[in-house]
Protein backbone atom coordinates (compact mmCIF):
# COMPACT_ATOMS: atom_id res chain seq x y z
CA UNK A 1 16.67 -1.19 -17.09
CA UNK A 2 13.57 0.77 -16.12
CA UNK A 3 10.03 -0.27 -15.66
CA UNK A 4 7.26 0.46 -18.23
CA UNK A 5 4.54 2.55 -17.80
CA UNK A 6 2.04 1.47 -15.61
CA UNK A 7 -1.31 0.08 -17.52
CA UNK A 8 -4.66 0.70 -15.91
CA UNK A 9 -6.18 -1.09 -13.22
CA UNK A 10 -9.36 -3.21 -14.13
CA UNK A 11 -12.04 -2.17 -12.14
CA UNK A 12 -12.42 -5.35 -9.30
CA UNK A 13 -15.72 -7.26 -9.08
CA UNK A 14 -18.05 -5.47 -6.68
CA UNK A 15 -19.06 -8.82 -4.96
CA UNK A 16 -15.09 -8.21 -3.31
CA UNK A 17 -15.69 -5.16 -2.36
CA UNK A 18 -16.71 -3.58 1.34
CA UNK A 19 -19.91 -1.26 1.29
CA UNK A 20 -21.21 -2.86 -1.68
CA UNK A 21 -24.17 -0.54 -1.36
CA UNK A 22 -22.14 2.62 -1.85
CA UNK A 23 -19.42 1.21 -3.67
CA UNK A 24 -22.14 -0.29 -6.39
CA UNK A 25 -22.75 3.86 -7.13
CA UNK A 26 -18.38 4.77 -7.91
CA UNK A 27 -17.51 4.55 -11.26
CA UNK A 28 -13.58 4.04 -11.51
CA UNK A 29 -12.79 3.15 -15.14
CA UNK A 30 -14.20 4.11 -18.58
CA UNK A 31 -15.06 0.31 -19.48
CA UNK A 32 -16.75 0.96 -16.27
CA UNK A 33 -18.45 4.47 -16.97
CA UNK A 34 -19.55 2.79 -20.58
CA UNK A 35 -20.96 -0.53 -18.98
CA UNK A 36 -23.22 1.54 -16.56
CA UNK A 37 -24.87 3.97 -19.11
CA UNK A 38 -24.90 1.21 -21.38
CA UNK A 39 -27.18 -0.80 -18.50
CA UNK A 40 -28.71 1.83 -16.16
CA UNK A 41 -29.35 4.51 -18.77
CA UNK A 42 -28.53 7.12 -16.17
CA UNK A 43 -25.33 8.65 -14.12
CA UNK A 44 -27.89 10.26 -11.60
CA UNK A 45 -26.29 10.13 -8.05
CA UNK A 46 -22.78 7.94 -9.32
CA UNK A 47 -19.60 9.18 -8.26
CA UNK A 48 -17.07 9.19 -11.17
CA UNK A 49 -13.61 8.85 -10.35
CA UNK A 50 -10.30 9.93 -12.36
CA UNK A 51 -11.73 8.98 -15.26
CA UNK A 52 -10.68 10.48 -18.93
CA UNK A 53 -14.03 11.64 -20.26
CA UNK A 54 -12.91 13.53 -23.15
CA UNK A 55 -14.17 11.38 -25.61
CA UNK A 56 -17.67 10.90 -23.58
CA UNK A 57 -18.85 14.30 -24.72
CA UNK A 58 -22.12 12.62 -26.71
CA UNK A 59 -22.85 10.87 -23.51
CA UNK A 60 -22.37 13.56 -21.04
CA UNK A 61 -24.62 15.82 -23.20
CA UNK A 62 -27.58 13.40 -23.46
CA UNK A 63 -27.74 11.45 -20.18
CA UNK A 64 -29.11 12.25 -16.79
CA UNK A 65 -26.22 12.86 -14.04
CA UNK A 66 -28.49 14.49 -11.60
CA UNK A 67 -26.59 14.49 -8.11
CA UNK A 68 -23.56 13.00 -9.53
CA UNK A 69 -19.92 13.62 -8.33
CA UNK A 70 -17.17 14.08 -11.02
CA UNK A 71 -13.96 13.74 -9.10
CA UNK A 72 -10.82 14.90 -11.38
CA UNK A 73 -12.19 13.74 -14.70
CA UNK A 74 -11.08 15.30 -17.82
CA UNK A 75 -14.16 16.67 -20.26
CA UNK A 76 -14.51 18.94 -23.14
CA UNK A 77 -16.07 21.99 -20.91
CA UNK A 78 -19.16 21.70 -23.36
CA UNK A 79 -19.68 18.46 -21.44
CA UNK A 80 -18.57 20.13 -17.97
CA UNK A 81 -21.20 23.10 -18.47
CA UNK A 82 -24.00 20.54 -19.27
CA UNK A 83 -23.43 18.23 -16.47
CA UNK A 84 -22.92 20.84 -13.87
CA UNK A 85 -25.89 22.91 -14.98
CA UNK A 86 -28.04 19.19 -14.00
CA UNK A 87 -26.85 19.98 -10.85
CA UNK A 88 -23.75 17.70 -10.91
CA UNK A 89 -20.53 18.45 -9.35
CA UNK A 90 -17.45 18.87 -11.07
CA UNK A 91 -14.01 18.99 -9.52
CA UNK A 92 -11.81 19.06 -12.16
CA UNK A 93 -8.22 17.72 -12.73
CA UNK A 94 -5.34 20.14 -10.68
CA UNK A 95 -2.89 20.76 -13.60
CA UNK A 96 0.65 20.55 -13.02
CA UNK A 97 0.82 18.31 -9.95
CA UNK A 98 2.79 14.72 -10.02
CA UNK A 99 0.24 12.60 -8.48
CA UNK A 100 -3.42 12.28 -8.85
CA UNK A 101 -5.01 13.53 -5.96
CA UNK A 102 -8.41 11.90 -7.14
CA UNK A 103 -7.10 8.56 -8.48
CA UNK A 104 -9.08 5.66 -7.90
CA UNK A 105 -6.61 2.99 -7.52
CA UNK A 106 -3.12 1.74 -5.65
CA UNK A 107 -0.01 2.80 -6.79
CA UNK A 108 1.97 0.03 -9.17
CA UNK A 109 5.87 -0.13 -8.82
CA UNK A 110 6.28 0.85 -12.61
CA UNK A 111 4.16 3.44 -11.89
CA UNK A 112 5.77 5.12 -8.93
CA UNK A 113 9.60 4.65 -10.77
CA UNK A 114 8.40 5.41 -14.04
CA UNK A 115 11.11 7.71 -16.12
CA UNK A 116 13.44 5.35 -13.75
CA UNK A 117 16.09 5.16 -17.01
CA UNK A 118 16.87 9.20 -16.27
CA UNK A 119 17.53 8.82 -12.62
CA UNK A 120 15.26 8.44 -9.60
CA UNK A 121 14.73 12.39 -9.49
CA UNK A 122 12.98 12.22 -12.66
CA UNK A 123 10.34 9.20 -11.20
CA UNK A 124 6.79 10.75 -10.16
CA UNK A 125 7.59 9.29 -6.53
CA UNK A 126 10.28 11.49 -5.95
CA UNK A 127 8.71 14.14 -7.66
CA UNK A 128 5.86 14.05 -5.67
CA UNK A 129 7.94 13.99 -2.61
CA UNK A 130 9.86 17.38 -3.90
CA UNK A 131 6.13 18.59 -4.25
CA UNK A 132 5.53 17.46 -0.13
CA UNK A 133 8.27 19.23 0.64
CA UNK A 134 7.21 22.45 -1.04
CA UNK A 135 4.21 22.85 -0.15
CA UNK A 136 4.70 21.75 3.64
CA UNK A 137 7.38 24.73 3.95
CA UNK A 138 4.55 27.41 2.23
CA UNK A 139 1.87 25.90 4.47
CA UNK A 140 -0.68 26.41 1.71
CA UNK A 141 -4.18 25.13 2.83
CA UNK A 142 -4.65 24.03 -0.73
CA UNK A 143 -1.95 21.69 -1.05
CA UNK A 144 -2.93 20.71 2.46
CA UNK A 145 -6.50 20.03 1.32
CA UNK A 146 -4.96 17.83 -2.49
CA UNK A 147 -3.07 15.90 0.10
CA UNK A 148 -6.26 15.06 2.35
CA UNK A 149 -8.04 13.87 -1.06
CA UNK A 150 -5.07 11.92 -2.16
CA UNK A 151 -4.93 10.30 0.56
CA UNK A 152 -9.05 9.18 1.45
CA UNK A 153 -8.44 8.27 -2.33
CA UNK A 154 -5.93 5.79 -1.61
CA UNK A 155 -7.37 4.39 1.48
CA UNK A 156 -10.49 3.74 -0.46
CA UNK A 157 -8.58 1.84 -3.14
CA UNK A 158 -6.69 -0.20 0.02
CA UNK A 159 -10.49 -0.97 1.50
CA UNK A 160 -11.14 -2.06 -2.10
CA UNK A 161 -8.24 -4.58 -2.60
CA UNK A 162 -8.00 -6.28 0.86
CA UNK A 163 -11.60 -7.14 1.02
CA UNK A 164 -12.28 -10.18 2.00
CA UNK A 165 -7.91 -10.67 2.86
CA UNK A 166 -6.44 -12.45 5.63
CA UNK A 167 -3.43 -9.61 6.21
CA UNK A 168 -0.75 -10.35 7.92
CA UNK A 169 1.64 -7.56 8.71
CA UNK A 170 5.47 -7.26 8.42
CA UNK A 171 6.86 -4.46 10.66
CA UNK A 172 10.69 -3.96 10.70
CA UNK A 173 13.67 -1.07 10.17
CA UNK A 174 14.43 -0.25 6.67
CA UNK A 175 18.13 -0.51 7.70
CA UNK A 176 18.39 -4.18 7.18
CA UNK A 177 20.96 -4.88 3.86
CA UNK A 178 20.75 -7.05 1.13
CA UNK A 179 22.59 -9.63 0.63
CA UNK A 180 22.31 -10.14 4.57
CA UNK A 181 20.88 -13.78 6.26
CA UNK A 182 18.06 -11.39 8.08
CA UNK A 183 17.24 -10.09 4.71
CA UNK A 184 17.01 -13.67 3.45
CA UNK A 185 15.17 -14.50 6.11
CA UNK A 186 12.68 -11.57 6.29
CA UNK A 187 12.05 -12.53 2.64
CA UNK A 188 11.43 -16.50 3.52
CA UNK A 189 8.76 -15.19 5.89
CA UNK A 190 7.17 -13.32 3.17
CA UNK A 191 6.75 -16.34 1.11
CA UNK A 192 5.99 -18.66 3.63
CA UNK A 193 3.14 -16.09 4.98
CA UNK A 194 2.00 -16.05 0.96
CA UNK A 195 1.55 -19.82 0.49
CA UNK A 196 -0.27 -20.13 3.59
CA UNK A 197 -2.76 -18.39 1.95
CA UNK A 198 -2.20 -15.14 4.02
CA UNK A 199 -1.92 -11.41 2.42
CA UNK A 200 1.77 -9.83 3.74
CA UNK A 201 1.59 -6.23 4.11
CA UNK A 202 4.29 -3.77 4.92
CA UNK A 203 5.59 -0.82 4.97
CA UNK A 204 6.62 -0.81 2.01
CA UNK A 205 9.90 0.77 2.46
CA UNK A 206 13.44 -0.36 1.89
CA UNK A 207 15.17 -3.15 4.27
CA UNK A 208 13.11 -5.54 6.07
CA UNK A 209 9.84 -4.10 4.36
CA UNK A 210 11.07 -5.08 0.87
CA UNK A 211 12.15 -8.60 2.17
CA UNK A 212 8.79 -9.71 3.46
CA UNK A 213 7.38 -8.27 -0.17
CA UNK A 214 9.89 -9.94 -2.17
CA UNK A 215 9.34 -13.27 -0.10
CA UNK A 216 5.67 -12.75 -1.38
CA UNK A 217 6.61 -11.91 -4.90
CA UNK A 218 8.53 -14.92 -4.93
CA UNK A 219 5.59 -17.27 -3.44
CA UNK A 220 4.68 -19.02 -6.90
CA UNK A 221 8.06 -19.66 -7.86
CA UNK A 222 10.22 -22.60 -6.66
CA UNK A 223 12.50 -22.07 -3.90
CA UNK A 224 15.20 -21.25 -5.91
CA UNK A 225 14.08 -18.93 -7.27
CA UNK A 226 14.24 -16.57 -4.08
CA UNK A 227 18.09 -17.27 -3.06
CA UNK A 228 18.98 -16.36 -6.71
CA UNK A 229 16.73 -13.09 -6.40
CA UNK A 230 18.25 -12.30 -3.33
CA UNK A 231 22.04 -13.22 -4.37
CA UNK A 232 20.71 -10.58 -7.79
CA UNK A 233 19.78 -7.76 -5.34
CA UNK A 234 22.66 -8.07 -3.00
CA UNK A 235 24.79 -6.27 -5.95
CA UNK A 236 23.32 -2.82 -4.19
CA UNK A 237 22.39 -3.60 -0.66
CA UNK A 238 20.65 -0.32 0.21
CA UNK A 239 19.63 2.51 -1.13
CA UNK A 240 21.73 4.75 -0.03
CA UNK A 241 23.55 6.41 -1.99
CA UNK A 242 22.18 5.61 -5.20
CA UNK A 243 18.07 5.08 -5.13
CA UNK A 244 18.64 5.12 -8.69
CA UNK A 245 21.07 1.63 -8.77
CA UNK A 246 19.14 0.27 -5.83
CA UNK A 247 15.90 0.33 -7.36
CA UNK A 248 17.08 -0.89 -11.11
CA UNK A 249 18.61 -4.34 -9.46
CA UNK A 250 14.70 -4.82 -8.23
CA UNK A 251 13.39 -4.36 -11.37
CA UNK A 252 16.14 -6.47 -13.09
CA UNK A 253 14.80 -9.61 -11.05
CA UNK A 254 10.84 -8.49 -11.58
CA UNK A 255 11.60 -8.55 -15.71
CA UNK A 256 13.88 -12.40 -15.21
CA UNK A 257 10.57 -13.43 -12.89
CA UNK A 258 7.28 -11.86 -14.33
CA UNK A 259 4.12 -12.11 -12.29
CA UNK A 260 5.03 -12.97 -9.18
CA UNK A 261 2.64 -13.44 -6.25
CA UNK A 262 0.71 -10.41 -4.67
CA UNK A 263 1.03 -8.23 -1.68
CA UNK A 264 0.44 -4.54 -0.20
CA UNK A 265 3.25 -1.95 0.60
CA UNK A 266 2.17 1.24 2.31
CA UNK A 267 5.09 3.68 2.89
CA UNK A 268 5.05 7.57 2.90
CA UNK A 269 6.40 10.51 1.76
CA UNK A 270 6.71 11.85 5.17
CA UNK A 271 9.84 9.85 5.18
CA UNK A 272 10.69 10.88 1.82
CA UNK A 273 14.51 9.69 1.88
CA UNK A 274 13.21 6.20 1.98
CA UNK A 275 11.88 5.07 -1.58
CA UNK A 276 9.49 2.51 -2.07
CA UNK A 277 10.46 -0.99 -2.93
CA UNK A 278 9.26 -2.63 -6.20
CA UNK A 279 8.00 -5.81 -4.68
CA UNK A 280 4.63 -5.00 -3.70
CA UNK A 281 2.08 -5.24 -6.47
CA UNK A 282 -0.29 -2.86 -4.85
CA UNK A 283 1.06 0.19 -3.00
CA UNK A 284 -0.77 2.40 -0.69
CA UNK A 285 1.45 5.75 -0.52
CA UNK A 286 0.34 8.36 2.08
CA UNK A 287 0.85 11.79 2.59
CA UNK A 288 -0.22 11.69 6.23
CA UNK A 289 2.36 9.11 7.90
CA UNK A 290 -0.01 8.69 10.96
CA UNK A 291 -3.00 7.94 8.83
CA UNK A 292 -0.49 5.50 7.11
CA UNK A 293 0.37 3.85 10.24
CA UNK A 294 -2.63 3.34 11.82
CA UNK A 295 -3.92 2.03 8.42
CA UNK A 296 -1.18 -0.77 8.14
CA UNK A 297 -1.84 -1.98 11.59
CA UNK A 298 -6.19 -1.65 11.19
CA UNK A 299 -5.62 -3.82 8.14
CA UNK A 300 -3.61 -6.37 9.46
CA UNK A 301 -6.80 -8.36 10.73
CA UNK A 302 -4.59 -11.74 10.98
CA UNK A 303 -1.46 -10.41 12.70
CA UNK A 304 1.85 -8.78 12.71
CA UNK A 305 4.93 -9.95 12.84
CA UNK A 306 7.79 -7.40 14.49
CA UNK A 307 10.96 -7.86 13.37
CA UNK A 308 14.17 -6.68 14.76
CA UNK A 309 13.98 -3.01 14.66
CA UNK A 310 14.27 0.14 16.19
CA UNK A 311 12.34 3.35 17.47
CA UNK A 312 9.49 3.15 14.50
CA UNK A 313 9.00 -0.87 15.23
CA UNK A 314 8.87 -0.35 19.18
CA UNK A 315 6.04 2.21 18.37
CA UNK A 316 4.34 0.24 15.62
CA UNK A 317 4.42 -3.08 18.59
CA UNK A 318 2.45 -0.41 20.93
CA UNK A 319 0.50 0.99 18.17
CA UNK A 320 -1.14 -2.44 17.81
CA UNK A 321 -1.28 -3.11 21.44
CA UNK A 322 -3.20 -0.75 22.22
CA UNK A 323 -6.59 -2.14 20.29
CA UNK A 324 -5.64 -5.29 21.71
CA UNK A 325 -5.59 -4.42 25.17
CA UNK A 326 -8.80 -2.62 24.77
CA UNK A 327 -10.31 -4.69 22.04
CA UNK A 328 -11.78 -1.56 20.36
CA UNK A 329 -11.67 -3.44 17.12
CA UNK A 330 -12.73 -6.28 18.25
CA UNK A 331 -11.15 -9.71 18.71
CA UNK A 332 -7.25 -9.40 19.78
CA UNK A 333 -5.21 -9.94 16.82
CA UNK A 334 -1.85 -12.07 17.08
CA UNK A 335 1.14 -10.12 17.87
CA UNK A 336 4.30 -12.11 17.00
CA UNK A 337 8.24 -10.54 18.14
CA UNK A 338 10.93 -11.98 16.74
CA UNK A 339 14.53 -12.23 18.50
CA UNK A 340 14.50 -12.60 22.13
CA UNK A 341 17.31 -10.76 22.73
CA UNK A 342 16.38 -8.01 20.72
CA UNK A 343 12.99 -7.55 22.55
CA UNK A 344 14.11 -8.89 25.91
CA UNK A 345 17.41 -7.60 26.59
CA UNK A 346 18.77 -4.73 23.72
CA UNK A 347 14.92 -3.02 23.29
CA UNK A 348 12.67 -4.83 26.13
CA UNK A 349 9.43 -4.26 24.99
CA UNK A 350 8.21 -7.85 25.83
CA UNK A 351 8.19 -7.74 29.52
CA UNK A 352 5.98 -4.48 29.02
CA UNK A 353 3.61 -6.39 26.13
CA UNK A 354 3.54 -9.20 28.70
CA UNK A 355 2.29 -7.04 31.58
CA UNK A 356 -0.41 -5.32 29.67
CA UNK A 357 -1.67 -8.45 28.16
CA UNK A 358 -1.59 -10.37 32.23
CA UNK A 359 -5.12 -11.00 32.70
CA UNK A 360 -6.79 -9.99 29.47
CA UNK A 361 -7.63 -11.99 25.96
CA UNK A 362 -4.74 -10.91 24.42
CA UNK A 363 -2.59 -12.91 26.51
CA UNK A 364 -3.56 -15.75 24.29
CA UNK A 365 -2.36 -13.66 21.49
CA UNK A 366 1.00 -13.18 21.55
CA UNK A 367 4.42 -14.97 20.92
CA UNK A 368 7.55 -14.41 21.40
CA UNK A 369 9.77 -16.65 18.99
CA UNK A 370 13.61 -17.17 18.88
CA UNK A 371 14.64 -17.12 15.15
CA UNK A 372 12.31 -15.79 12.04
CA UNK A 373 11.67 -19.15 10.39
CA UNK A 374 9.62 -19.71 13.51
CA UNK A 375 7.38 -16.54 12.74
CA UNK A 376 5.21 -17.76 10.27
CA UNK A 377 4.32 -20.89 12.45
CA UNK A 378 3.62 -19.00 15.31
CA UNK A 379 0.86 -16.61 13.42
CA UNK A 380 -0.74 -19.62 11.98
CA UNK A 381 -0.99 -20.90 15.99
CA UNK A 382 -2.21 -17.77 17.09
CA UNK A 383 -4.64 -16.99 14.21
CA UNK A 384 -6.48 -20.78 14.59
């Protein structure tokens, strides 16, 4: 089984979104771009993003887009001449490239594995990650500058859906199997996080990542309905070696469960061997894996929990100290380990979290909890 292709993403109500000011002057959407010249008269000073405007052409001759900013929209180039003769600027779609480096929204699972029936290769994910590749070897500073757009694209569209959210993140290795009690039990914190009313975000990779935003998937359903998924999925336990038979057995339980409950993934293709999973409604991808990681942690105003992990999850615990400590972004956050023997004896990074924190408000902040069905208890504590 493979997923569809993705439909488009309604344009959100701008009361949700951050900046309203500035935000109230993108256009994202053609029910969008019609609703504004149907209201305002005028595209004078908007900012139109990845929008097909090739059947606009009327409108685009006839209306006033003084100062405005088309970002990869398709137009008849009758329509491009006029507007950028107003003294509009038109960047215009980069043909030949798997990914939108102008889009307006997050990426959708079935839109990131779409083609999935011909074999992972074929999906625009790893397509785009074959692009990555390419153009990072033959340093060209054009690719370099697509993947700066691409990516301020998609943090914009991340600003856009957690507005307002109570984000809690999930950090952990992407080594942990299906099919395994820690997998079950990353996923139980996902769902537990959900119905509290929280947003989980991860990094939307494989392993522990896809267990917390599976748990979340799973939130509206009855509890059931997560052991069976998870008993489903543990038919491939990793992706490795077959992305291709790893990512169908997610989809097979999204098509028996439709609509599950929402959360955020936000993986790279700086680690391109690791695929996304197909549990996160919205996903964030990034070129840039530091302006990835700094993003997940920034957003995760209500917490993180740290799993059980390795090298990447001892950096990600530091990565969030450090604001803490300092409180550059205000208010310490809560910081919640998991497995006191992992963090105390195998990888002891809570003496050191404990020592920095002595003395300072983000002593208050953090917890150090036994077993993961403790975790979710623990933010909810610290968060208060």
């Amino acid at each position: 089984m493979h997923p569809t292709p993705a439909q488009p993403h309604p344009a959100q109500p701008r009361s949700a979104q951050p900046n309203r000011a500035a935000r109230d002057r993108e256009i994202e959407s053609l029910a969008e771009f019609d609703e504004v010249v149907a209201a305002q008269g005028t595209l004078a000073q908007y900012r139109v993003q990845a929008v097909d405007l090739t059947d606009r052409t009327d409108v685009l001759l006839t209306t006033d887009t003084t100062g405005a900013v088309f970002l990869g929209c398709p137009m008849s180039a009758e329509a491009a001449a006029r507007v950028g003769a107003t003294g509009a600027l038109v960047f215009p779609p980069v043909p030949d490239l798997p990914f939108d480096p102008y889009r307006a929204f997050a990426y959708t699972p079935a839109e990131l594995f779409d083609s999935l029936g011909e074999g992972y290769e074929a999906t625009p994910d790893a397509r785009s990650y074959a692009w990555f590749q390419q153009t990072k070897a033959d340093g060209d500073i054009f690719a370099s500058m697509l993947r700066s757009i691409h990516d301020d694209a998609v943090s914009d569209a991340l600003d856009e859906i957690l507005a307002g959210a109570r984000v809690v993140g999930v950090m952990g290795g992407h080594a942990m199997a299906r099919g395994t009690e820690e997998y079950a039990g990353a996923a139980r914190l996902g769902r537990d996080l959900a119905r509290a009313g929280f947003t989980v975000a991860t990094g939307g990779g494989p392993g522990a990542m896809e267990a917390a935003n599976l748990g979340a998937y799973a939130a509206p359903f009855d509890d059931g309905m997560l052991e069976e998924a998870c008993r489903l999925l543990a038919k491939a336990p990793s992706f490795r070696p077959s992305v291709t038979d790893w990512a169908r057995a997610a989809f097979e339980v999204r098509e028996r469960w439709p609509d599950g409950g929402r959360s955020v993934g936000i993986p790279t293709w700086f680690y391109g061997h690791e695929p996304p999973n197909a549990f996160a409604a919205h996903i964030a991808k990034y070129f840039a894996n530091a302006t990835r990681e700094d993003g997940l942690l920034a957003r995760s105003n209500a917490g993180v929990v740290f799993l059980p992990g390795a090298a990447g999850t001892v950096q990600e615990i530091f990565d969030n100290a450090t604001p803490n400590y300092y409180e550059s972004r205000g208010e310490p956050t809560p910081m919640v380990l998991v497995n006191r023997a992992h963090w105390t004896e195998r990888l002891p990074a809570w003496p050191l979290l404990t020592s920095l924190a002595r003395e300072r408000s983000m002593a208050s902040r953090i917890a150090l909890v036994d077993r993961i069905d403790q975790a979710s208890a623990a933010v909810k504590r610290l968060s208060a």
